[in-house]
Protein backbone atom coordinates (compact mmCIF):
# COMPACT_ATOMS: atom_id res chain seq x y z
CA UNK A 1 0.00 0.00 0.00
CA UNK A 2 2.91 2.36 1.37
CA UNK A 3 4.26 2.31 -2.62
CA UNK A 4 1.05 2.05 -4.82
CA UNK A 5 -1.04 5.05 -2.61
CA UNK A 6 1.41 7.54 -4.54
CA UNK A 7 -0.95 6.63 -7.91
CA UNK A 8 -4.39 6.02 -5.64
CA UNK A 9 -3.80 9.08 -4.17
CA UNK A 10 -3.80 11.00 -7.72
CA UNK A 11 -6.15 9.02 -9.27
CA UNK A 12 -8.79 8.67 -6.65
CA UNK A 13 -7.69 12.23 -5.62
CA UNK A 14 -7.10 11.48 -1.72
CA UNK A 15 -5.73 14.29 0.59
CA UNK A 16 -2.68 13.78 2.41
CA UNK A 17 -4.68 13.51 5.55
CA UNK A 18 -7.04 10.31 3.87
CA UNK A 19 -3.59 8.96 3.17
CA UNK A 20 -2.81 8.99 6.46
CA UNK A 21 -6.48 7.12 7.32
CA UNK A 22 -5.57 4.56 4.99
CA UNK A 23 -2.37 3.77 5.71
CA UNK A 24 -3.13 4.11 9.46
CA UNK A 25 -6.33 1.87 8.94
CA UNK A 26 -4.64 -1.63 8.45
CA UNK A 27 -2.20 -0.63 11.26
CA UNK A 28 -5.83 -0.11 13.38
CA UNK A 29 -7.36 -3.26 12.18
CA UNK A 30 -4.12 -5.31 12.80
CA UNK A 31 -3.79 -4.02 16.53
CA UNK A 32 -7.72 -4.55 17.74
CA UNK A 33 -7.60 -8.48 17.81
CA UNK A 34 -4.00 -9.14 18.80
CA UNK A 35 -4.17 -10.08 22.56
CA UNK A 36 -7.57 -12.01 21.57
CA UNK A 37 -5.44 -13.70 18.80
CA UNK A 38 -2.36 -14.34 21.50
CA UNK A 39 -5.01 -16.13 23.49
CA UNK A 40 -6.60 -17.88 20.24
CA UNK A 41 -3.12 -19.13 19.07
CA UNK A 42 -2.33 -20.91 22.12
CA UNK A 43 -5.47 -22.43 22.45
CA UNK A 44 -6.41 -23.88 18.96
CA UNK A 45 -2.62 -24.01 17.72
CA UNK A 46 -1.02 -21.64 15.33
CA UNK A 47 -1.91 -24.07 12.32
CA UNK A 48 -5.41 -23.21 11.67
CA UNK A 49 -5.31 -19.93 13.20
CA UNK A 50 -2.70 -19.05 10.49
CA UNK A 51 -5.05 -20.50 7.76
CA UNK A 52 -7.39 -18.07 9.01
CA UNK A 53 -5.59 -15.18 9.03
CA UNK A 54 -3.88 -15.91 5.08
CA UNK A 55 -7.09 -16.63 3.36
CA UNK A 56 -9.26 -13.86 5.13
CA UNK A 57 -5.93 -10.91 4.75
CA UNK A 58 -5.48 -12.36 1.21
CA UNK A 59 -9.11 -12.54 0.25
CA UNK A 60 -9.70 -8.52 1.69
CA UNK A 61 -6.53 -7.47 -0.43
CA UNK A 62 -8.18 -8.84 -3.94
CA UNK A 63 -11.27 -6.77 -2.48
CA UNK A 64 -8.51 -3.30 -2.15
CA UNK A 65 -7.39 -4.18 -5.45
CA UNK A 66 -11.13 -4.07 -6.83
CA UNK A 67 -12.47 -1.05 -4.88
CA UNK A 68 -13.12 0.66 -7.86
CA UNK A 69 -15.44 -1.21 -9.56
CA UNK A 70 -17.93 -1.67 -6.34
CA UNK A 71 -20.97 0.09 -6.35
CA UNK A 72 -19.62 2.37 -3.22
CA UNK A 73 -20.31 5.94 -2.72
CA UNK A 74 -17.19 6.89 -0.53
CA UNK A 75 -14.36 5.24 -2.06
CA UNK A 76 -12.38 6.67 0.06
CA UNK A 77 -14.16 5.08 3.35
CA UNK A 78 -14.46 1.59 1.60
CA UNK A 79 -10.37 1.59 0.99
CA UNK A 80 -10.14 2.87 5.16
CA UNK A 81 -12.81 -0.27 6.02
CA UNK A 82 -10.80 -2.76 3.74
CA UNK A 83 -7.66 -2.33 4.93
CA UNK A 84 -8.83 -1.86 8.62
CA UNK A 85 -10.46 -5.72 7.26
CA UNK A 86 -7.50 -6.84 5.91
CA UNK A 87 -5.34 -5.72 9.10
CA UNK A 88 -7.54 -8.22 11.12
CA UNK A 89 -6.83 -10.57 8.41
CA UNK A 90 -2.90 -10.74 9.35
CA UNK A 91 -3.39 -10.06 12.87
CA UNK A 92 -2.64 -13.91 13.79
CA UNK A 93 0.19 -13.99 11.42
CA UNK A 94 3.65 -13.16 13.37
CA UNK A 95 1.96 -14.61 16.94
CA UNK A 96 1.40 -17.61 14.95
CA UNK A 97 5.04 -17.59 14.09
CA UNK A 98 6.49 -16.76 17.54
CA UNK A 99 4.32 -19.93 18.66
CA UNK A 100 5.44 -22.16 16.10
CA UNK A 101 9.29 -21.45 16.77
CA UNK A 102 8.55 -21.99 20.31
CA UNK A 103 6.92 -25.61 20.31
CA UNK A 104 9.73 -26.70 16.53
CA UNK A 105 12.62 -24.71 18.08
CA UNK A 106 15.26 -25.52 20.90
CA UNK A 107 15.69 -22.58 23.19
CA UNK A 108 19.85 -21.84 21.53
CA UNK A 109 17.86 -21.65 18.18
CA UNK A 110 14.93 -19.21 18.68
CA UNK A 111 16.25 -15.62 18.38
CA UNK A 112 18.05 -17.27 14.89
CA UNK A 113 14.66 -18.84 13.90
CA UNK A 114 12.69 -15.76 14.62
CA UNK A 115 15.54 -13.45 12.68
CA UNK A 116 15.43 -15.77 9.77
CA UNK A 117 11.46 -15.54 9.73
CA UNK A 118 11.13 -11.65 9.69
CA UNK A 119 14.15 -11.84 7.32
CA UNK A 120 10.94 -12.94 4.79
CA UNK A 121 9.40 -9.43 5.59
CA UNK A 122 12.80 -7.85 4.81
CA UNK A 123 13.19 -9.93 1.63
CA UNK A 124 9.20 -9.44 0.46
CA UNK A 125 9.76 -5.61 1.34
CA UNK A 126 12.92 -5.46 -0.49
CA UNK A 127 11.40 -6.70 -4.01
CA UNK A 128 7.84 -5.66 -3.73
CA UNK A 129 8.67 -1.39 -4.23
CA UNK A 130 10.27 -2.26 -7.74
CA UNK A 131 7.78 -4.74 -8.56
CA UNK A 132 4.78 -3.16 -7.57
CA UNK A 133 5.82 0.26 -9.55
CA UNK A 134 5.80 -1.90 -12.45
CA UNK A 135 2.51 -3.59 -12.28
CA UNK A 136 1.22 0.17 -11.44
CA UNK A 137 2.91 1.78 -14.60
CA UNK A 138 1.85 -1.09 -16.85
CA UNK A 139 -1.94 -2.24 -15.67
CA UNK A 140 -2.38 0.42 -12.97
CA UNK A 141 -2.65 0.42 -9.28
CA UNK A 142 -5.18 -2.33 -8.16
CA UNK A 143 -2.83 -4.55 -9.96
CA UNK A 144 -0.06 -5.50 -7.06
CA UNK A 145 -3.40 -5.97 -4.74
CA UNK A 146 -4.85 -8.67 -7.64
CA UNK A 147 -1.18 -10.38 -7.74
CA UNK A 148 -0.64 -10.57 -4.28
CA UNK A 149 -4.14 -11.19 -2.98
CA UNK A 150 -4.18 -13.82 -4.83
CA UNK A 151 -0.64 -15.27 -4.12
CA UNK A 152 -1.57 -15.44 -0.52
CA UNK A 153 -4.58 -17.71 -1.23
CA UNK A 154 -1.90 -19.83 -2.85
CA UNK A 155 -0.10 -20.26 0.02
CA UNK A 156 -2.30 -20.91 2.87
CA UNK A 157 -3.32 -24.14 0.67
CA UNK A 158 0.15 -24.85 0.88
CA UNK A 159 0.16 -24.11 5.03
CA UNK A 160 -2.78 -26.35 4.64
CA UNK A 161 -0.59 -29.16 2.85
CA UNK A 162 2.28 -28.83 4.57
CA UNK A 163 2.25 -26.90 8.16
CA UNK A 164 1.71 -28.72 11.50
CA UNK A 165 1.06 -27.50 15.15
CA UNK A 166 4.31 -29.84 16.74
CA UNK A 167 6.82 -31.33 14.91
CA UNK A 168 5.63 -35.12 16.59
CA UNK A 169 2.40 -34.28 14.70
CA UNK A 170 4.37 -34.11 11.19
CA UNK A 171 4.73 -37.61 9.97
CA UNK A 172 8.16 -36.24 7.81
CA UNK A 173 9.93 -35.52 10.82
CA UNK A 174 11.91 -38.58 11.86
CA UNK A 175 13.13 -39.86 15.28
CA UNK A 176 16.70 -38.06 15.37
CA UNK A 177 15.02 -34.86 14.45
CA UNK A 178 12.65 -34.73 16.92
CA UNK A 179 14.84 -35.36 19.44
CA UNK A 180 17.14 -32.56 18.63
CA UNK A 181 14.29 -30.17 18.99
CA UNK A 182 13.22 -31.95 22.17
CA UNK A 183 16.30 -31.77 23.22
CA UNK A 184 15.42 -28.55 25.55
CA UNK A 185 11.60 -29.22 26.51
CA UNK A 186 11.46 -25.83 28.61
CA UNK A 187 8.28 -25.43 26.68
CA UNK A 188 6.67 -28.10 27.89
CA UNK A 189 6.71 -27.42 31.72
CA UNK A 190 4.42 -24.45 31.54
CA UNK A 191 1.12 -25.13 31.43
CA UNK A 192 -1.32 -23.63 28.55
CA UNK A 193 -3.15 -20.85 28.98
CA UNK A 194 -6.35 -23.10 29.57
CA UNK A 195 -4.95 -24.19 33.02
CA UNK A 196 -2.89 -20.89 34.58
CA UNK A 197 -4.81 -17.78 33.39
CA UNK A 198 -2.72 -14.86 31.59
CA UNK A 199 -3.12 -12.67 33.82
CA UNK A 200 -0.06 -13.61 35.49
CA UNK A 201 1.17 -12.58 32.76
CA UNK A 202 0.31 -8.78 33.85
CA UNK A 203 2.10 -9.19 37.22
CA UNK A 204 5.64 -9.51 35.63
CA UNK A 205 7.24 -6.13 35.47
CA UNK A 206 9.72 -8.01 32.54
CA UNK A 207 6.56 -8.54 30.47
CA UNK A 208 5.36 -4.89 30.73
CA UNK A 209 8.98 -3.24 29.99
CA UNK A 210 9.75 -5.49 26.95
CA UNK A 211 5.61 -4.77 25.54
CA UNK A 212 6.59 -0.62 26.11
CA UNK A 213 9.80 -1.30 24.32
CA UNK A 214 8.42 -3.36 21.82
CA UNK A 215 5.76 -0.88 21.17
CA UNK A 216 8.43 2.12 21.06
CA UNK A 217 10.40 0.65 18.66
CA UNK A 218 7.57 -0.21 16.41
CA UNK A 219 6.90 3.84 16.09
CA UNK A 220 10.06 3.87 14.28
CA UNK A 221 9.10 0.84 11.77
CA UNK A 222 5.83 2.34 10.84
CA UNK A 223 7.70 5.46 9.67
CA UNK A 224 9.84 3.38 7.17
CA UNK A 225 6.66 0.75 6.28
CA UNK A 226 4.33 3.36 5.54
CA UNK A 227 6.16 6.43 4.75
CA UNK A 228 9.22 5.75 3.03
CA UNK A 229 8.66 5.90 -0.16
CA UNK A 230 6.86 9.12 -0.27
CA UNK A 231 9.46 10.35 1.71
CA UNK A 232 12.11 9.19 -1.46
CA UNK A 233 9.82 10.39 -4.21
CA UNK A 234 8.47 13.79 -2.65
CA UNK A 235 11.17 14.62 -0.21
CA UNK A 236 14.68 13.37 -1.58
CA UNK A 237 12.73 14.58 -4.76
CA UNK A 238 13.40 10.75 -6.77
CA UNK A 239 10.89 10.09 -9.93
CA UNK A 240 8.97 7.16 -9.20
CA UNK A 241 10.44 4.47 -11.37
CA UNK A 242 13.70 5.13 -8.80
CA UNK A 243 12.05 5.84 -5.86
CA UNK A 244 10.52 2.01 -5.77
CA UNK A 245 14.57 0.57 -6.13
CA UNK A 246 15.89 2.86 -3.66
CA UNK A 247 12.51 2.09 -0.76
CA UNK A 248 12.99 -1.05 -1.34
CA UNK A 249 16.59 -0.43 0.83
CA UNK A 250 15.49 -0.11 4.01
CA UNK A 251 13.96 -3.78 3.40
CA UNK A 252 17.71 -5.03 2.14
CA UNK A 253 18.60 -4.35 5.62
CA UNK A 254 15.79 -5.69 7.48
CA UNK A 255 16.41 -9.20 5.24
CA UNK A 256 20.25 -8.82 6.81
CA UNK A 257 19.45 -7.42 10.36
CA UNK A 258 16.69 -9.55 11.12
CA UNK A 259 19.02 -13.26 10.83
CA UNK A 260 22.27 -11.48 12.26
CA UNK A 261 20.34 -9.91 15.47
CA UNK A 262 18.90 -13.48 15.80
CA UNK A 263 21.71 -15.38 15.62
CA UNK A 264 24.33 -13.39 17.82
CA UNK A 265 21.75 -13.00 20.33
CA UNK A 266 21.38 -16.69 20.83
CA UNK A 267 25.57 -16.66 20.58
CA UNK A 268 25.71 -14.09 23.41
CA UNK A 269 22.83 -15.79 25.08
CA UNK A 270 24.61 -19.14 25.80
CA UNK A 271 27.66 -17.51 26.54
CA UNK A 272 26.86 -14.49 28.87
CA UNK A 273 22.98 -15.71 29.94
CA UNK A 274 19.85 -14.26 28.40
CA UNK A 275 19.29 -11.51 30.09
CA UNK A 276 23.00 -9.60 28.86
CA UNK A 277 23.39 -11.31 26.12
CA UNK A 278 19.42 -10.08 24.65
CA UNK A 279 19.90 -6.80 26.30
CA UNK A 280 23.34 -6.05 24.65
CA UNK A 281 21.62 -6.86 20.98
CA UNK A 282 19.08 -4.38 21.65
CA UNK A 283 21.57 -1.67 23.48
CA UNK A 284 23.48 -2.10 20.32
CA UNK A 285 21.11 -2.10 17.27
CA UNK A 286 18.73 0.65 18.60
CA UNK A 287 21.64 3.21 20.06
CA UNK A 288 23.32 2.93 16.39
CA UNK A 289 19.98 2.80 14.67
CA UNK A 290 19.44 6.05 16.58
CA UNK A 291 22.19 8.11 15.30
CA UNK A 292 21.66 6.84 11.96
CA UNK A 293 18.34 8.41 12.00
CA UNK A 294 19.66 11.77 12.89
CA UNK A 295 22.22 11.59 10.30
CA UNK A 296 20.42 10.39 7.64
CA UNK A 297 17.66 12.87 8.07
CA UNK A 298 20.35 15.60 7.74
CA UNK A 299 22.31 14.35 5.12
CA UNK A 300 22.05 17.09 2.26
CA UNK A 301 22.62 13.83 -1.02
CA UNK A 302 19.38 12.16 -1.09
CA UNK A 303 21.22 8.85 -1.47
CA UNK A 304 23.44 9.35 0.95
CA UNK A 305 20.51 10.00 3.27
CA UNK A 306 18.30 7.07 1.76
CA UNK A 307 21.50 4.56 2.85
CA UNK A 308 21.93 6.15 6.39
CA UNK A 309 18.39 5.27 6.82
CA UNK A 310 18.44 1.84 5.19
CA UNK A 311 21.83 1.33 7.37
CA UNK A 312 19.78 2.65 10.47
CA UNK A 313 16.40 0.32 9.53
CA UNK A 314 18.52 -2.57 9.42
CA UNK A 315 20.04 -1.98 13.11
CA UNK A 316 16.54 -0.93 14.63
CA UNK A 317 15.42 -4.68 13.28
CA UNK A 318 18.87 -6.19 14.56
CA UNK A 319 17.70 -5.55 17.70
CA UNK A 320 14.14 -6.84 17.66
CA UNK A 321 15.37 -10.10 17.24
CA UNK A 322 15.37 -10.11 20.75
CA UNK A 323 12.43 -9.12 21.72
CA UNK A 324 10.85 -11.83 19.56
CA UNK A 325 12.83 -14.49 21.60
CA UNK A 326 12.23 -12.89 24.82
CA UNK A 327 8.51 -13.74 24.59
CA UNK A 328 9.48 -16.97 24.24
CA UNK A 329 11.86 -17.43 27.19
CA UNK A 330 9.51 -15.02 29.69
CA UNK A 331 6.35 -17.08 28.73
CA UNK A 332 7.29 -20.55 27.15
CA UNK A 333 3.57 -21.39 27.38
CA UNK A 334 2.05 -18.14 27.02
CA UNK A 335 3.96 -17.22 24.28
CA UNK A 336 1.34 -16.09 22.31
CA UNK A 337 -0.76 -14.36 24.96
CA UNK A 338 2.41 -12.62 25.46
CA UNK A 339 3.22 -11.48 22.03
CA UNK A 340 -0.50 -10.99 21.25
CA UNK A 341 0.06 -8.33 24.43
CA UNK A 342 3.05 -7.08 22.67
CA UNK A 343 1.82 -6.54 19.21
CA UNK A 344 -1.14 -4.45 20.32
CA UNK A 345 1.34 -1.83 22.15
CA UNK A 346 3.31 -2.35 19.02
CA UNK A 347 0.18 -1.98 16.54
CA UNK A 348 -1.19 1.19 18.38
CA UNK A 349 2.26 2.73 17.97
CA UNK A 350 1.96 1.71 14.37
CA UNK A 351 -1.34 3.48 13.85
CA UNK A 352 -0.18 6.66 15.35
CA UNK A 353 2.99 6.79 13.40
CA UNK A 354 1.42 7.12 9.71
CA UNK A 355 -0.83 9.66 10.99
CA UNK A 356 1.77 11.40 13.31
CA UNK A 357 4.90 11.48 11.18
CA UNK A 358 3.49 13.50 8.49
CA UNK A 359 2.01 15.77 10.98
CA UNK A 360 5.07 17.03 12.59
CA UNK A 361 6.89 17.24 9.38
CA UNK A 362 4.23 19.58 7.80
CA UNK A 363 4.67 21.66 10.98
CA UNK A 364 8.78 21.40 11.75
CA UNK A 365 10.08 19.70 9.00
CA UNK A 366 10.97 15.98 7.96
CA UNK A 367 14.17 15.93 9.75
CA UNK A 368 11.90 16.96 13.31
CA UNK A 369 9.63 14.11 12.00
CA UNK A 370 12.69 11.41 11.42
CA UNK A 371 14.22 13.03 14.85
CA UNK A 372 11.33 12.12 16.82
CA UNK A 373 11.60 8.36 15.00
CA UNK A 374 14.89 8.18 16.39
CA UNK A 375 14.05 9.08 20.56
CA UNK A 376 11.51 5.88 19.69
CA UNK A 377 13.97 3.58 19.17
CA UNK A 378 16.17 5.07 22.08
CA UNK A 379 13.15 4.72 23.98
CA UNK A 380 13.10 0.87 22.83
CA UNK A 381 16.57 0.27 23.96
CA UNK A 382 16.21 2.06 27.34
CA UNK A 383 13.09 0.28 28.60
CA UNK A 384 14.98 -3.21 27.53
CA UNK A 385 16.92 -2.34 30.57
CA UNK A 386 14.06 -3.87 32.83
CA UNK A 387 13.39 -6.72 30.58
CA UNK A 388 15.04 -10.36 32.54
CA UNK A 389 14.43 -13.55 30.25
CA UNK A 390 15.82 -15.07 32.60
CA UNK A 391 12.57 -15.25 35.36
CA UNK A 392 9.68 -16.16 33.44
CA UNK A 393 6.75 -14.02 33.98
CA UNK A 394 4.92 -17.32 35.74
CA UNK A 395 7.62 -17.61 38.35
CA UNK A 396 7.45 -14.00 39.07
């Protein structure tokens, strides 16, 4: 959406503030159900949930993508209540994942697991500007929401093939693998959430600090998710065509971030214990991510700039890596409740940022707007100082 609303905004003749409602609406719709989905997910299992959630976000994208020719009177309303739809839609989606790599991973393997997961997000974001500015310039802009709609119904049948809710469920996982991912069964002395209620999960003071941080950092994502490439095209003043190669950079470094943070906080994790070896991932991705921000807001060569920022996206995801694992290792049971508590902090940060960002740099400039980006994810880091995966939030 953040790459084709530069053509519905012209065609359909939106004002910057409807932008804003649109982009901010999926953000909205994604954030309502996630601590009902957290609760979902570790009841039923994150295989059908994530079923769910692909057909019904994939099936409410082909509906964006054909706005147009339903007999609406407001299109602008039906694009805010379709993407508000479709943000439900993918509300199980990364929950679903957390839960998964909880029950198929062994606890030295999560934070890589979860890295090489959002990588997918960095990868998708990465090739999807380019792409989508083609399908826009050559059958205009509900194209990419046809093609992609439509690719997501492909894959939940092959979720529905393929995925399983524990690895002893999957008939293609033999005896030796199994017992390499059983090999730490941490997991499995917690009880669900049907036999200790979540709200245990409220008394930890670990869950609450890594929710705030993971919702202050997610302030800063929504500014590059949403906002980028209008920043590029109408800020650093790129023509379109170049403007999708060049917002498609900040995803190049979520794709590296993502599997690095994962994989040297599980390093530092069985070397200096969870709670320093997490907390000096995120002290060190979202300090350098940070000044990055700064810089790269003040840079005067719009390339220049553009690369700061990619440099800076990259170390802002580095450090989530952690946080993703850290639900894990605070709730091994709960994980999803957790997360689901996590994401909504995260998702109402993500629905003020669209609407926010563009605010403060119509009234002080886009380097005030990218400035106030950057105290989030100093925020982030900061709060991580009260976060210990080390006492789960049931023992607490």
């Amino acid at each position: 959406m953040s790459t084709a609303v530069h053509r519905i905004q012209i065609d359909l003749g939106l004002s910057n503030v409807q932008v804003g409602w649109v982009l901010s609406a999926f953000v909205a719709g994604y954030a309502v159900p996630q601590f009902p989905a957290g609760l979902v997910v570790d009841w039923l299992g994150p295989y059908r949930v994530l079923l769910v959630s692909v057909i019904a976000w994939s099936s409410f994208t082909v509906l964006t993508g054909a706005v147009r020719w339903l007999p609406l009177a407001n299109v602008a309303i039906a694009l805010i209540v379709l993407r508000f739809l479709a943000g439900i839609g993918q509300a199980g989606v990364l929950t679903c994942s957390i839960k998964t790599i909880g029950r198929w991973m062994p606890l030295g393997e999560r934070a890589t697991a979860n890295g090489f997961f959002m990588m997918g997000l960095g990868l998708g974001g990465a090739l999807a500007p380019p792409l989508i500015v083609r399908l826009v310039a050559a059958y205009g802009w509900p194209a990419p929401f046809l093609v992609f709609g439509l690719a997501g119904l492909a894959l939940a049948m092959l979720w529905r093939a393929y995925g399983a809710d524990y690895p002893e469920s999957d008939a293609r996982v033999n005896a030796a693998e199994l017992a390499y991912i059983q090999r730490d069964a941490e997991h499995r002395s917690w009880p669900a959430v049907s036999t200790v209620s979540w709200r245990g999960l409220f008394r930890s003071p670990s869950v609450w600090a890594l929710a705030l941080s993971y919702g202050s950092a997610s302030y800063a994502s929504y500014v590059f998710f949403t906002w980028f490439f209008l920043y590029v095209v109408n800020v650093r003043k790129m023509d379109v065509i170049s403007g999708g190669w060049w917002a498609g950079l900040p995803y190049v470094g979520v794709a590296l971030g993502t599997p690095a943070g994962g994989r040297v906080s599980d390093f530092l994790a069985l070397r200096l214990g969870k709670r320093r070896g997490r907390l000096l991932v995120v002290l060190i991705g979202e300090g350098l991510a940070a000044a990055l921000i700064v810089a790269g807001g003040r840079v005067d060569g719009a390339r220049q700039g553009i690369v700061l920022l990619a440099l800076a996206t990259g170390l802002h995801m580095f450090s989530q890596a952690s946080s993703w694992a850290a639900a894990i290792d605070l709730a091994p049971g709960q994980a999803g409740a957790l997360f689901g508590v996590m994401n909504t902090l995260a998702q109402v940060a993500g629905t003020i940022s669209p609407i926010l960002t563009p605010a403060i740099a119509d009234r002080y400039g886009w380097i005030a707007a990218l400035d106030f980006a950057a105290v989030t994810a100093a925020l982030a880091g900061f709060l991580w100082l009260f976060v210990n995966p080390e006492r789960p939030a049931l023992a607490a």
